[in-house]
PDB file of N, CA and C in Angstrom:
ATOM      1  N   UNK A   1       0.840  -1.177   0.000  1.00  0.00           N
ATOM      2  CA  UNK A   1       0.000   0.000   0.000  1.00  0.00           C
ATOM      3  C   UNK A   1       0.890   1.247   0.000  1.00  0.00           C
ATOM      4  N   UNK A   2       0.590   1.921  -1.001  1.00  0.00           N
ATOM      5  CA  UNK A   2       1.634   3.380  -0.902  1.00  0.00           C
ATOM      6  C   UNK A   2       0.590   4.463   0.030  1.00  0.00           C
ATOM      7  N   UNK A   3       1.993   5.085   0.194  1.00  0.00           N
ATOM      8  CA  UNK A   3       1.289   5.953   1.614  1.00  0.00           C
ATOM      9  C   UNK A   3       1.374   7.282   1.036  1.00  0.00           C
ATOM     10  N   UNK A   4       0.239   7.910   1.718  1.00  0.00           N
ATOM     11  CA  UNK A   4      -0.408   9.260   1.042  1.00  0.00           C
ATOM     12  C   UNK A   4       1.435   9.948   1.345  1.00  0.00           C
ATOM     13  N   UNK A   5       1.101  11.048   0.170  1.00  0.00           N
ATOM     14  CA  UNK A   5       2.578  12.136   0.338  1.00  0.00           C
ATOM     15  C   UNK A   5       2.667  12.826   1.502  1.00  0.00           C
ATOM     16  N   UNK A   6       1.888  13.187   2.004  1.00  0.00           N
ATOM     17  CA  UNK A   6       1.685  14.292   3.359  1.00  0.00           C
ATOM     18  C   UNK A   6       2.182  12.896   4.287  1.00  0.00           C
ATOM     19  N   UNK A   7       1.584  12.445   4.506  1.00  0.00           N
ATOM     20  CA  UNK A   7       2.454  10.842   5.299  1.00  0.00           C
ATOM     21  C   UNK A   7       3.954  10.858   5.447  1.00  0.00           C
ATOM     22  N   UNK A   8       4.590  11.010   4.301  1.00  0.00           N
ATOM     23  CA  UNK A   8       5.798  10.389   4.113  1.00  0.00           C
ATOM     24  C   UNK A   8       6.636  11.972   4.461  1.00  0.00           C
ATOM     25  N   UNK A   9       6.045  12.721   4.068  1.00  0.00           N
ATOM     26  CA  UNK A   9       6.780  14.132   4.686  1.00  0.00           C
ATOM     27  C   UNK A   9       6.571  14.136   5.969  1.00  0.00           C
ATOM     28  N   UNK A  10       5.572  13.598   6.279  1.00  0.00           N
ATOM     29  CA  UNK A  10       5.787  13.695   7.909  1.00  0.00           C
ATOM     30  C   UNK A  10       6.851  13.249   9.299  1.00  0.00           C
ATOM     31  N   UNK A  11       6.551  11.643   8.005  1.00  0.00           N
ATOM     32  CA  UNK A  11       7.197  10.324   8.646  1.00  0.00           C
ATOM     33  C   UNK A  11       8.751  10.590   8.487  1.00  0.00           C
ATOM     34  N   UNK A  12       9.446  11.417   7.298  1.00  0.00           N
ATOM     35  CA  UNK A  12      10.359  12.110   6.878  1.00  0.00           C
ATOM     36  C   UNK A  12      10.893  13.270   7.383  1.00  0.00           C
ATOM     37  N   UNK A  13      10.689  14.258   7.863  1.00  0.00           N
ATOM     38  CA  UNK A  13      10.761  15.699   8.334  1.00  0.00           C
ATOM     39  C   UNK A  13      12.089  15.623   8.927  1.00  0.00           C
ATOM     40  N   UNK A  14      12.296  14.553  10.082  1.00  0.00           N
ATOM     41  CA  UNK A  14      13.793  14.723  10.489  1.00  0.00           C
ATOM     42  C   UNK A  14      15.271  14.549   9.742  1.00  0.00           C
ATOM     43  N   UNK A  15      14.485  13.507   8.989  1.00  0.00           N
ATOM     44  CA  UNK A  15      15.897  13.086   7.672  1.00  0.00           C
ATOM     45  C   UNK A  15      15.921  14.144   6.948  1.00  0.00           C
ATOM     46  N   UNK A  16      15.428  15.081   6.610  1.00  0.00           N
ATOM     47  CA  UNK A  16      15.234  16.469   5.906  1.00  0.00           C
ATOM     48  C   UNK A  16      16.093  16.970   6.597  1.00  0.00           C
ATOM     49  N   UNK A  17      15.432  17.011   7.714  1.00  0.00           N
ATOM     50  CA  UNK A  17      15.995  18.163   8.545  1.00  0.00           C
ATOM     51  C   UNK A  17      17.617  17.823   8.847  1.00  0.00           C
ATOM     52  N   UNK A  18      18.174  16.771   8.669  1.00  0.00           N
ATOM     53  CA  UNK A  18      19.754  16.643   9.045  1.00  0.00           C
ATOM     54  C   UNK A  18      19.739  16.330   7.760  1.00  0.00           C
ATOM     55  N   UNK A  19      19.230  15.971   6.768  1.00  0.00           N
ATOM     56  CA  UNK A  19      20.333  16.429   5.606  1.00  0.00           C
ATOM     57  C   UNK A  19      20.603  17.965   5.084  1.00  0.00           C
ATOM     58  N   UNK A  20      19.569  18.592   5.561  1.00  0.00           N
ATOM     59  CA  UNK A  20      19.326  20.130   5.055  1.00  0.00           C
ATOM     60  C   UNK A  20      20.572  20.670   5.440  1.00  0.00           C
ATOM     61  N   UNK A  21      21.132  20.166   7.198  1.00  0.00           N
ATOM     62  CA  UNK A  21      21.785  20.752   7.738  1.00  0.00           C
ATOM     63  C   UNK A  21      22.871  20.226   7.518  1.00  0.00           C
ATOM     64  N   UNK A  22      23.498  19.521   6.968  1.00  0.00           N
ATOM     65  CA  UNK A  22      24.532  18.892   6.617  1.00  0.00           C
ATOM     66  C   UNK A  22      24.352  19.819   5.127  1.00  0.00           C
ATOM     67  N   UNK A  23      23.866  20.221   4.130  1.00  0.00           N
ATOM     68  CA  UNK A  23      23.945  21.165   3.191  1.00  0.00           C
ATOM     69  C   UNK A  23      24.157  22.389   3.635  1.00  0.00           C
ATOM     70  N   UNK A  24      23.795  23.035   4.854  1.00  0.00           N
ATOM     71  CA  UNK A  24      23.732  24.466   5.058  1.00  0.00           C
ATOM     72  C   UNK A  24      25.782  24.207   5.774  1.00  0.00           C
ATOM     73  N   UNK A  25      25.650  23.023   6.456  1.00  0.00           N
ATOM     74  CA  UNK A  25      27.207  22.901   7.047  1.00  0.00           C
ATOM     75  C   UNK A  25      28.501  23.201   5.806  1.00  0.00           C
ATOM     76  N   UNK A  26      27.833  22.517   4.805  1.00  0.00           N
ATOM     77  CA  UNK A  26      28.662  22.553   2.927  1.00  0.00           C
ATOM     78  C   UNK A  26      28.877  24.048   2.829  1.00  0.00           C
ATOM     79  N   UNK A  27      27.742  25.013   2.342  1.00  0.00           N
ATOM     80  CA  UNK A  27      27.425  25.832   2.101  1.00  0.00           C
ATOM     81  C   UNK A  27      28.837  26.936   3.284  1.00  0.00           C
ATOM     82  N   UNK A  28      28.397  26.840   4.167  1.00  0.00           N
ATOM     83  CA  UNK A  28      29.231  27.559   4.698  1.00  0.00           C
ATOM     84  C   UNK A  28      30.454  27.444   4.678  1.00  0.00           C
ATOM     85  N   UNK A  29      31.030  26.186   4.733  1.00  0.00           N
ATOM     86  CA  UNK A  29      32.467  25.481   4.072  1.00  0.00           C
ATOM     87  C   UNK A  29      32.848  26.058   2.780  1.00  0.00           C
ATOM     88  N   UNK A  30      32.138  26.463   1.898  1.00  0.00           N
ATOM     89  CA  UNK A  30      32.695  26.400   0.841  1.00  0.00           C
ATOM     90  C   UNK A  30      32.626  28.124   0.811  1.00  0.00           C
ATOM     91  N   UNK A  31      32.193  29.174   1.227  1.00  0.00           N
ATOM     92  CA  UNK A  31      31.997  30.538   1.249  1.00  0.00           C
ATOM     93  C   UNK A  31      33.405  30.994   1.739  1.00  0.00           C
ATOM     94  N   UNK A  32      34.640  30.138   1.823  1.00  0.00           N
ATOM     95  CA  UNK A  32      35.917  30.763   2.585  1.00  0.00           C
ATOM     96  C   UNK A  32      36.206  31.298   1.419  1.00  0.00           C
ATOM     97  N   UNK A  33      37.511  32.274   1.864  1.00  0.00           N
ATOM     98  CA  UNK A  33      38.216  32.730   1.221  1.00  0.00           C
ATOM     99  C   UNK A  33      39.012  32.281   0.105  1.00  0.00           C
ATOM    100  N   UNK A  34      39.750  31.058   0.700  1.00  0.00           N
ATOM    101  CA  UNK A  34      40.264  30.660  -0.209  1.00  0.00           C
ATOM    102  C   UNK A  34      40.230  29.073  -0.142  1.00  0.00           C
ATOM    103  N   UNK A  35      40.188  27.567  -0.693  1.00  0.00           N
ATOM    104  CA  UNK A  35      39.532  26.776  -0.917  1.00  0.00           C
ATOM    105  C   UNK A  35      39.451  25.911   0.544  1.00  0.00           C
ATOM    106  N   UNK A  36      40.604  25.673   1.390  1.00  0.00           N
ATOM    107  CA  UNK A  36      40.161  24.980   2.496  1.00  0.00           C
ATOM    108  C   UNK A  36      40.401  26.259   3.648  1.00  0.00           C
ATOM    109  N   UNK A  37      39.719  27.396   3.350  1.00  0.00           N
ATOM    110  CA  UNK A  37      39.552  28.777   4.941  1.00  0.00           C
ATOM    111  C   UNK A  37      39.240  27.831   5.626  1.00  0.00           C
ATOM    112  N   UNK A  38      38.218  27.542   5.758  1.00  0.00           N
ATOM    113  CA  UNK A  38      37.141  26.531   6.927  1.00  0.00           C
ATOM    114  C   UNK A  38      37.629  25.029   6.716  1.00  0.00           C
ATOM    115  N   UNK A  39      38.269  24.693   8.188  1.00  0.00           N
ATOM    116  CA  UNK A  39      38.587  23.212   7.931  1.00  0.00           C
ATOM    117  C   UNK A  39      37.303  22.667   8.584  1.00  0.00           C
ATOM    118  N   UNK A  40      36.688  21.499   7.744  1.00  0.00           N
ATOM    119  CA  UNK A  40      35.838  20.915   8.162  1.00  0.00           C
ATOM    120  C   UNK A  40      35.527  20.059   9.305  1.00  0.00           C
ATOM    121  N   UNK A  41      36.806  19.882  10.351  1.00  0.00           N
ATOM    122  CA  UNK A  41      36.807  19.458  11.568  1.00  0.00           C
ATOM    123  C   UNK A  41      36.504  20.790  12.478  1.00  0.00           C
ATOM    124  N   UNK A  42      36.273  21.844  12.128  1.00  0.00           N
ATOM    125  CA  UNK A  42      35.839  23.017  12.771  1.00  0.00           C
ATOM    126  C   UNK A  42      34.739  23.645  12.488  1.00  0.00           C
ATOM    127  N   UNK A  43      33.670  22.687  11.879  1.00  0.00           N
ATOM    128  CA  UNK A  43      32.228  22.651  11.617  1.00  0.00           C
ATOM    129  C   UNK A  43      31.334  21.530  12.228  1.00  0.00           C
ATOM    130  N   UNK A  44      30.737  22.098  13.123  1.00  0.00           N
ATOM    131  CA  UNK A  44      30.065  20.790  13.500  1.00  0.00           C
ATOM    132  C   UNK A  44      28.505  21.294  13.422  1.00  0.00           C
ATOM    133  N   UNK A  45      27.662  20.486  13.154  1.00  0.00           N
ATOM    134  CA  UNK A  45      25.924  20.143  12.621  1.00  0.00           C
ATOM    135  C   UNK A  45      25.590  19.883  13.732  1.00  0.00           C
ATOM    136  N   UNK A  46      24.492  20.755  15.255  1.00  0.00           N
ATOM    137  CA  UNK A  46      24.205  20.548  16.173  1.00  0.00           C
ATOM    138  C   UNK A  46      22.473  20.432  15.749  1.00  0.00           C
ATOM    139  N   UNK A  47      21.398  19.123  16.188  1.00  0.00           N
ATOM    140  CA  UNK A  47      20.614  19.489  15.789  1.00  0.00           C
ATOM    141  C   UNK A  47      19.786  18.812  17.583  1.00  0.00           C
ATOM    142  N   UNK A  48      18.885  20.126  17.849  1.00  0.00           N
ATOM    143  CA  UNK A  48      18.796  19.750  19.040  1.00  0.00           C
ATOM    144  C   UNK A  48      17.057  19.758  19.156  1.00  0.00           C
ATOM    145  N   UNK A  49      16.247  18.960  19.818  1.00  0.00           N
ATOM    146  CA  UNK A  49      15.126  18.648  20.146  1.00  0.00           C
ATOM    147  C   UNK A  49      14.708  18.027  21.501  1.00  0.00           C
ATOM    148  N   UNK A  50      13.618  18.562  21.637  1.00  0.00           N
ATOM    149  CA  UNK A  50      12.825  17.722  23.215  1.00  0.00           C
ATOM    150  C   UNK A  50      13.036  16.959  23.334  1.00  0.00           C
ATOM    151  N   UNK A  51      12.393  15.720  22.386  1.00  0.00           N
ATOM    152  CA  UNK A  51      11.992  14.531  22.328  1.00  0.00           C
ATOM    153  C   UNK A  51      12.953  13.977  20.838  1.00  0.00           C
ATOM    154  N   UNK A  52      13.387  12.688  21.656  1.00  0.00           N
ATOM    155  CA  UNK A  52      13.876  11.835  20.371  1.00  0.00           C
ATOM    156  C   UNK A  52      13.264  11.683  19.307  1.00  0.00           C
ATOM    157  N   UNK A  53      13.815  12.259  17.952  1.00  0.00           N
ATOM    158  CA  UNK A  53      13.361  11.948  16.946  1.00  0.00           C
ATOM    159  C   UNK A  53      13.623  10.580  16.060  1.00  0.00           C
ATOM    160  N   UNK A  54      12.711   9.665  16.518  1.00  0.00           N
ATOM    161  CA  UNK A  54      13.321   8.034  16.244  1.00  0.00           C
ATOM    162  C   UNK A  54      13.112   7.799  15.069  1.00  0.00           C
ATOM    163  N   UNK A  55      12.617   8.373  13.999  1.00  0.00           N
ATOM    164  CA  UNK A  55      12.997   8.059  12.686  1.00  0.00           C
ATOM    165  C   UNK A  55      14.267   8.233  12.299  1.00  0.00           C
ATOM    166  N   UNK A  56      14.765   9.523  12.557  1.00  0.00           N
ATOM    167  CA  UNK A  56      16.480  10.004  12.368  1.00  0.00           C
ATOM    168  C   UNK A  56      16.649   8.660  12.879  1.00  0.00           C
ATOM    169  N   UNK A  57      17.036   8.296  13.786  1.00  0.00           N
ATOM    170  CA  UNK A  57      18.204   7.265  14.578  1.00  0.00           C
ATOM    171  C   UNK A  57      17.280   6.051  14.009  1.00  0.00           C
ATOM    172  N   UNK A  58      16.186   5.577  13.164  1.00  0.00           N
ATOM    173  CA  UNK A  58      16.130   4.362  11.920  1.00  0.00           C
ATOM    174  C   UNK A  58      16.789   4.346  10.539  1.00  0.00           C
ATOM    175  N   UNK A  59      16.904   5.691  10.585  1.00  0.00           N
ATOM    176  CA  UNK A  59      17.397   5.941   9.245  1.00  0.00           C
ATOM    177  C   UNK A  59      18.474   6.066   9.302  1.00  0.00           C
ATOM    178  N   UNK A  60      19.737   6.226  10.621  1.00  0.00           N
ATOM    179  CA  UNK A  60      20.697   6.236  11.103  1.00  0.00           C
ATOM    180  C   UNK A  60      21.103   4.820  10.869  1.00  0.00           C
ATOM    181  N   UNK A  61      20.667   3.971  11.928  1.00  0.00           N
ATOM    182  CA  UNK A  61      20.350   2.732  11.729  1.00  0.00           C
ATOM    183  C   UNK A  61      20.758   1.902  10.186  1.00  0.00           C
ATOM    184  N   UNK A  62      19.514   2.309   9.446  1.00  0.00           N
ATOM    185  CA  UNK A  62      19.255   1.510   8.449  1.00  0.00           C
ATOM    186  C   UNK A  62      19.853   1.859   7.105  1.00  0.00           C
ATOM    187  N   UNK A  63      21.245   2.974   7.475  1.00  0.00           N
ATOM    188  CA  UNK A  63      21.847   3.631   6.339  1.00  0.00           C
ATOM    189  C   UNK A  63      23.448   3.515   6.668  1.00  0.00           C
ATOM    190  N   UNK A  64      23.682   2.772   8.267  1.00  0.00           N
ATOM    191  CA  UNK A  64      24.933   2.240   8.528  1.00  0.00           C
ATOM    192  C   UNK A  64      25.631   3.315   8.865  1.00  0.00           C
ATOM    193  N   UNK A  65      25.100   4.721   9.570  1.00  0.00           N
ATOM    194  CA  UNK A  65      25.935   5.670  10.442  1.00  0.00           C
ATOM    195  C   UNK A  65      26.436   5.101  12.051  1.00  0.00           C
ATOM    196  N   UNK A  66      27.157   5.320  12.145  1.00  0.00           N
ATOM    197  CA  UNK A  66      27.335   5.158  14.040  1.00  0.00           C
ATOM    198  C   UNK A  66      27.522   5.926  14.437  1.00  0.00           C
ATOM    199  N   UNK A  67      26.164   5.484  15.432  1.00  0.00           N
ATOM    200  CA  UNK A  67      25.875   6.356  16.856  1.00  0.00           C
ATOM    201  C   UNK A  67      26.980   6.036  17.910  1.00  0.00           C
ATOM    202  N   UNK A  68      26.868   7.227  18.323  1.00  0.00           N
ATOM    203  CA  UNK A  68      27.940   6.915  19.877  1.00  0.00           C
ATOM    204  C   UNK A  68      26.907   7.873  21.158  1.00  0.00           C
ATOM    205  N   UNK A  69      26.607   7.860  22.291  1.00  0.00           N
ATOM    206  CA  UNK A  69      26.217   8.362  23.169  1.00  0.00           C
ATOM    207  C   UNK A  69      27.244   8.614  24.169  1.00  0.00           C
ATOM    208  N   UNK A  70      28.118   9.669  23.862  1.00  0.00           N
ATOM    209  CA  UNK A  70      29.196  10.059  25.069  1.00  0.00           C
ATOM    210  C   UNK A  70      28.390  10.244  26.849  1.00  0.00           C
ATOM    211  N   UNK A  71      27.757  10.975  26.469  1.00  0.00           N
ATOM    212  CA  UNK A  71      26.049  11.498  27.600  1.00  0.00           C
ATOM    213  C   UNK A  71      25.077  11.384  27.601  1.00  0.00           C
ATOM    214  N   UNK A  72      24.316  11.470  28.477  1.00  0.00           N
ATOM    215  CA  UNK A  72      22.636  11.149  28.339  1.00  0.00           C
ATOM    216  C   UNK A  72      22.221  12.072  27.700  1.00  0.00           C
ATOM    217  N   UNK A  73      21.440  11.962  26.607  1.00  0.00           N
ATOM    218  CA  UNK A  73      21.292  13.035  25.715  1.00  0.00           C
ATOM    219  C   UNK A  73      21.461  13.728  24.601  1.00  0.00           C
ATOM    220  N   UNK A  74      23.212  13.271  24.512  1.00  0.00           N
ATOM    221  CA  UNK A  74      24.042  13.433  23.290  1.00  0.00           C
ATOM    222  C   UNK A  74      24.672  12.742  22.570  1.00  0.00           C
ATOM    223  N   UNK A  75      24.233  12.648  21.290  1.00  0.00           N
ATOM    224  CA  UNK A  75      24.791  11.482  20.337  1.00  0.00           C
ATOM    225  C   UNK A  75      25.353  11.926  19.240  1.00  0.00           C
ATOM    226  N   UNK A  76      26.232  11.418  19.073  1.00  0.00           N
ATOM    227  CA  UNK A  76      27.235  11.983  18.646  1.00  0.00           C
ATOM    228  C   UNK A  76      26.946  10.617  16.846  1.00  0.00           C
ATOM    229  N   UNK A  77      26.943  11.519  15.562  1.00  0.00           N
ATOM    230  CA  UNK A  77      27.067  10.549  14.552  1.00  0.00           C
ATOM    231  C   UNK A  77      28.281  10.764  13.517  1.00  0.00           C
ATOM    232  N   UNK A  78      28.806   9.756  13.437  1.00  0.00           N
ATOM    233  CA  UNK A  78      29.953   9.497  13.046  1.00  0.00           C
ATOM    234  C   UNK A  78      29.766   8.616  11.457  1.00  0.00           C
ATOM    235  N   UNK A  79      30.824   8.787  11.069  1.00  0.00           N
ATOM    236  CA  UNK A  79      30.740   8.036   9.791  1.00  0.00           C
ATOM    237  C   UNK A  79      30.231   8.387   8.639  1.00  0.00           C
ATOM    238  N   UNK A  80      30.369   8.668   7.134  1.00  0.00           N
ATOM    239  CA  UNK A  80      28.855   8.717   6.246  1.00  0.00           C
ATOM    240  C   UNK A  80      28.553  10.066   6.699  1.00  0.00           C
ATOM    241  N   UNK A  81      28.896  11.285   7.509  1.00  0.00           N
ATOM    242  CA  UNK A  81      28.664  12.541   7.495  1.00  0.00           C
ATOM    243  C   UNK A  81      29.958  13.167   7.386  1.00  0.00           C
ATOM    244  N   UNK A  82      29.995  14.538   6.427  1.00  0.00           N
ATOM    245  CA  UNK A  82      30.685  15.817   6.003  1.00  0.00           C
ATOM    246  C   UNK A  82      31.036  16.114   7.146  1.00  0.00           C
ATOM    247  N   UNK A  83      30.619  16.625   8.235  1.00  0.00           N
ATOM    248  CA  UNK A  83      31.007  17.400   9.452  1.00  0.00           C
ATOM    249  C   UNK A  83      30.369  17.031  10.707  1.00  0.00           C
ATOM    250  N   UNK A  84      31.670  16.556  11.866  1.00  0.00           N
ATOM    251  CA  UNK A  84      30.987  16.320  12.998  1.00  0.00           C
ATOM    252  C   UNK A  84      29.618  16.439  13.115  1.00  0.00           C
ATOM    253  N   UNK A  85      28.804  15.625  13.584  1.00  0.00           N
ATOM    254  CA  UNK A  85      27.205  16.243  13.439  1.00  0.00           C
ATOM    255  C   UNK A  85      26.459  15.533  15.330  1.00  0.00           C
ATOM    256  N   UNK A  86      26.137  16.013  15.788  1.00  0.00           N
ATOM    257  CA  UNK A  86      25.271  15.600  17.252  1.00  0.00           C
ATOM    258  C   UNK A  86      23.706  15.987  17.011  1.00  0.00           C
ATOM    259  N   UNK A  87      23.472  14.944  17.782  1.00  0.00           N
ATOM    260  CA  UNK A  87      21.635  15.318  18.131  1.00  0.00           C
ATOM    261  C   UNK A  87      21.473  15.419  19.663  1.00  0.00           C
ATOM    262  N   UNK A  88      21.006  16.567  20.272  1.00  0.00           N
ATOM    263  CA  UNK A  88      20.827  16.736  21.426  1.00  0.00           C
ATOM    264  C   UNK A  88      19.397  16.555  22.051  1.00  0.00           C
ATOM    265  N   UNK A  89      19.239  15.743  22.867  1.00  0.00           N
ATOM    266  CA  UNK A  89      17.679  15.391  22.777  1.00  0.00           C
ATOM    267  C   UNK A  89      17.697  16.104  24.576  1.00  0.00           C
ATOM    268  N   UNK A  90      17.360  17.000  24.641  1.00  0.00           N
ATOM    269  CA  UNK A  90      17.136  17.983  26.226  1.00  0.00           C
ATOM    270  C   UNK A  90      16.331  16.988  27.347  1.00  0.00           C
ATOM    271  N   UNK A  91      14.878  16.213  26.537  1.00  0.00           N
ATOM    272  CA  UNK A  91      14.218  15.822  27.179  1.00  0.00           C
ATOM    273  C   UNK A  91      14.711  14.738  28.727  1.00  0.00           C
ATOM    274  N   UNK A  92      16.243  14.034  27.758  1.00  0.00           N
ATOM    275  CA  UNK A  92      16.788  12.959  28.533  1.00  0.00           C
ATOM    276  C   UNK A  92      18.458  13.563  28.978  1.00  0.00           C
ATOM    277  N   UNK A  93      18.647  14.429  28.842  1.00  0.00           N
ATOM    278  CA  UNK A  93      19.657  15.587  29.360  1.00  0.00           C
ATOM    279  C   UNK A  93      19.188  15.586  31.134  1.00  0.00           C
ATOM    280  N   UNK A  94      20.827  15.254  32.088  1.00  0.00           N
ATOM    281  CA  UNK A  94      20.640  15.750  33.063  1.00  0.00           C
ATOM    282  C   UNK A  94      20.372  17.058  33.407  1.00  0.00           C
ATOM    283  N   UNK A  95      19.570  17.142  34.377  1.00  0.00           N
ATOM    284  CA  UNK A  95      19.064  18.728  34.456  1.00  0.00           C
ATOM    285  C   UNK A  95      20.607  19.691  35.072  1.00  0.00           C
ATOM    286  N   UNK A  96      21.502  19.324  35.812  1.00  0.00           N
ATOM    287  CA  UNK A  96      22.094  20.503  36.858  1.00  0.00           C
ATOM    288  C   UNK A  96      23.069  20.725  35.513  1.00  0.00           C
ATOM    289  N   UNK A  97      23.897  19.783  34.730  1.00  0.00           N
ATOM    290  CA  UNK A  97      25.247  19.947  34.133  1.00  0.00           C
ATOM    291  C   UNK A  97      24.830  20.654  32.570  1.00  0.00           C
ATOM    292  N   UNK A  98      23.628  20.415  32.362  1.00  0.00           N
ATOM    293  CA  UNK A  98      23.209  20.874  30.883  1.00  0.00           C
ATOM    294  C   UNK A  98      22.290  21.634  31.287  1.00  0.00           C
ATOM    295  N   UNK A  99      21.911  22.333  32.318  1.00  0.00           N
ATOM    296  CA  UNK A  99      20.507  23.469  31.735  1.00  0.00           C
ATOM    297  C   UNK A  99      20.695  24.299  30.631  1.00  0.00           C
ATOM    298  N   UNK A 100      21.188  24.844  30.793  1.00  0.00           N
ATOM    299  CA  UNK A 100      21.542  25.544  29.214  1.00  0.00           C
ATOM    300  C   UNK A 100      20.958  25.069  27.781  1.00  0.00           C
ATOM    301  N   UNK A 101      21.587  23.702  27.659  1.00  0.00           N
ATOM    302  CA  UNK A 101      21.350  23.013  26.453  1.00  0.00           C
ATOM    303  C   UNK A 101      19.361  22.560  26.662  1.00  0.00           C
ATOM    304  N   UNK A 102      18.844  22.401  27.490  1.00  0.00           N
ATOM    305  CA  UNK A 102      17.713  22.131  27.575  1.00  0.00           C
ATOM    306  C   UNK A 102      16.766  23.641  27.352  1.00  0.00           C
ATOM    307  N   UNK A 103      16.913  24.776  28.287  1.00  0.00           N
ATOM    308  CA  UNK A 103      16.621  25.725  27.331  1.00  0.00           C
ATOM    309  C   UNK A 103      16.546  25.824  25.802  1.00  0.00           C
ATOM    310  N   UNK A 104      16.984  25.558  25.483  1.00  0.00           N
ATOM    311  CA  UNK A 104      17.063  25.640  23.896  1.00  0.00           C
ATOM    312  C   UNK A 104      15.995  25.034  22.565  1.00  0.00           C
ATOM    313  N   UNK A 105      15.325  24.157  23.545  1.00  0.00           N
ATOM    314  CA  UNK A 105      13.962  23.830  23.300  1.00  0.00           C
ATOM    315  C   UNK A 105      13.003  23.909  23.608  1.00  0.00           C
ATOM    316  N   UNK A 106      13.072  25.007  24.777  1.00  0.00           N
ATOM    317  CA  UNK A 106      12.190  25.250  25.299  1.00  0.00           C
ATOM    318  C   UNK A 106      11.103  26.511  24.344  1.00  0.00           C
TER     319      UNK A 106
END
């Protein structure tokens, strides 16, 4: 059964949303001065939300990136991405050492 389009953008929105940002990470890489200004170990793709977005981390999954979880909260994806890239999920963030980072979705 194919699934209505509004469906699949839905079911989709986060994989958008980190590839978008992995293009806007390019984009800015490539605006240097001269061809490597911006070294790409000095770009990193922070994409931060309440609540786990568990399609990202299927499509993570099911496209052979590795996850690493240094902290509760922060996952760090490696591999198969242009520039350092993390997903910060606030919801499961200790409260005293990260308030800051939990603001941020608020």
């Amino acid at each position: 059964m194919l699934k209505e389009p509004q469906a699949v953008a839905k079911s989709g929105r986060y994989v958008i949303i980190f590839l978008t940002k992995e293009r806007y990470a390019s984009f800015y890489k490539s605006y240097g001065r001269t061809l490597d200004e911006r070294k790409a170990d000095d770009i990193t793709v922070s994409i931060v939300r309440h609540g786990k977005p568990k399609e990202l981390f299927n499509y993570f999954k099911e496209h052979g990136y590795a996850v690493s979880q240094p902290y509760k909260g922060i996952y760090h994806i490696k591999e198969k991405v242009l520039f350092p890239t993390q997903v910060v999920v606030t919801r499961e963030l200790e409260q005293e050492p990260h308030a800051w980072l939990r603001s941020l979705s608020r």
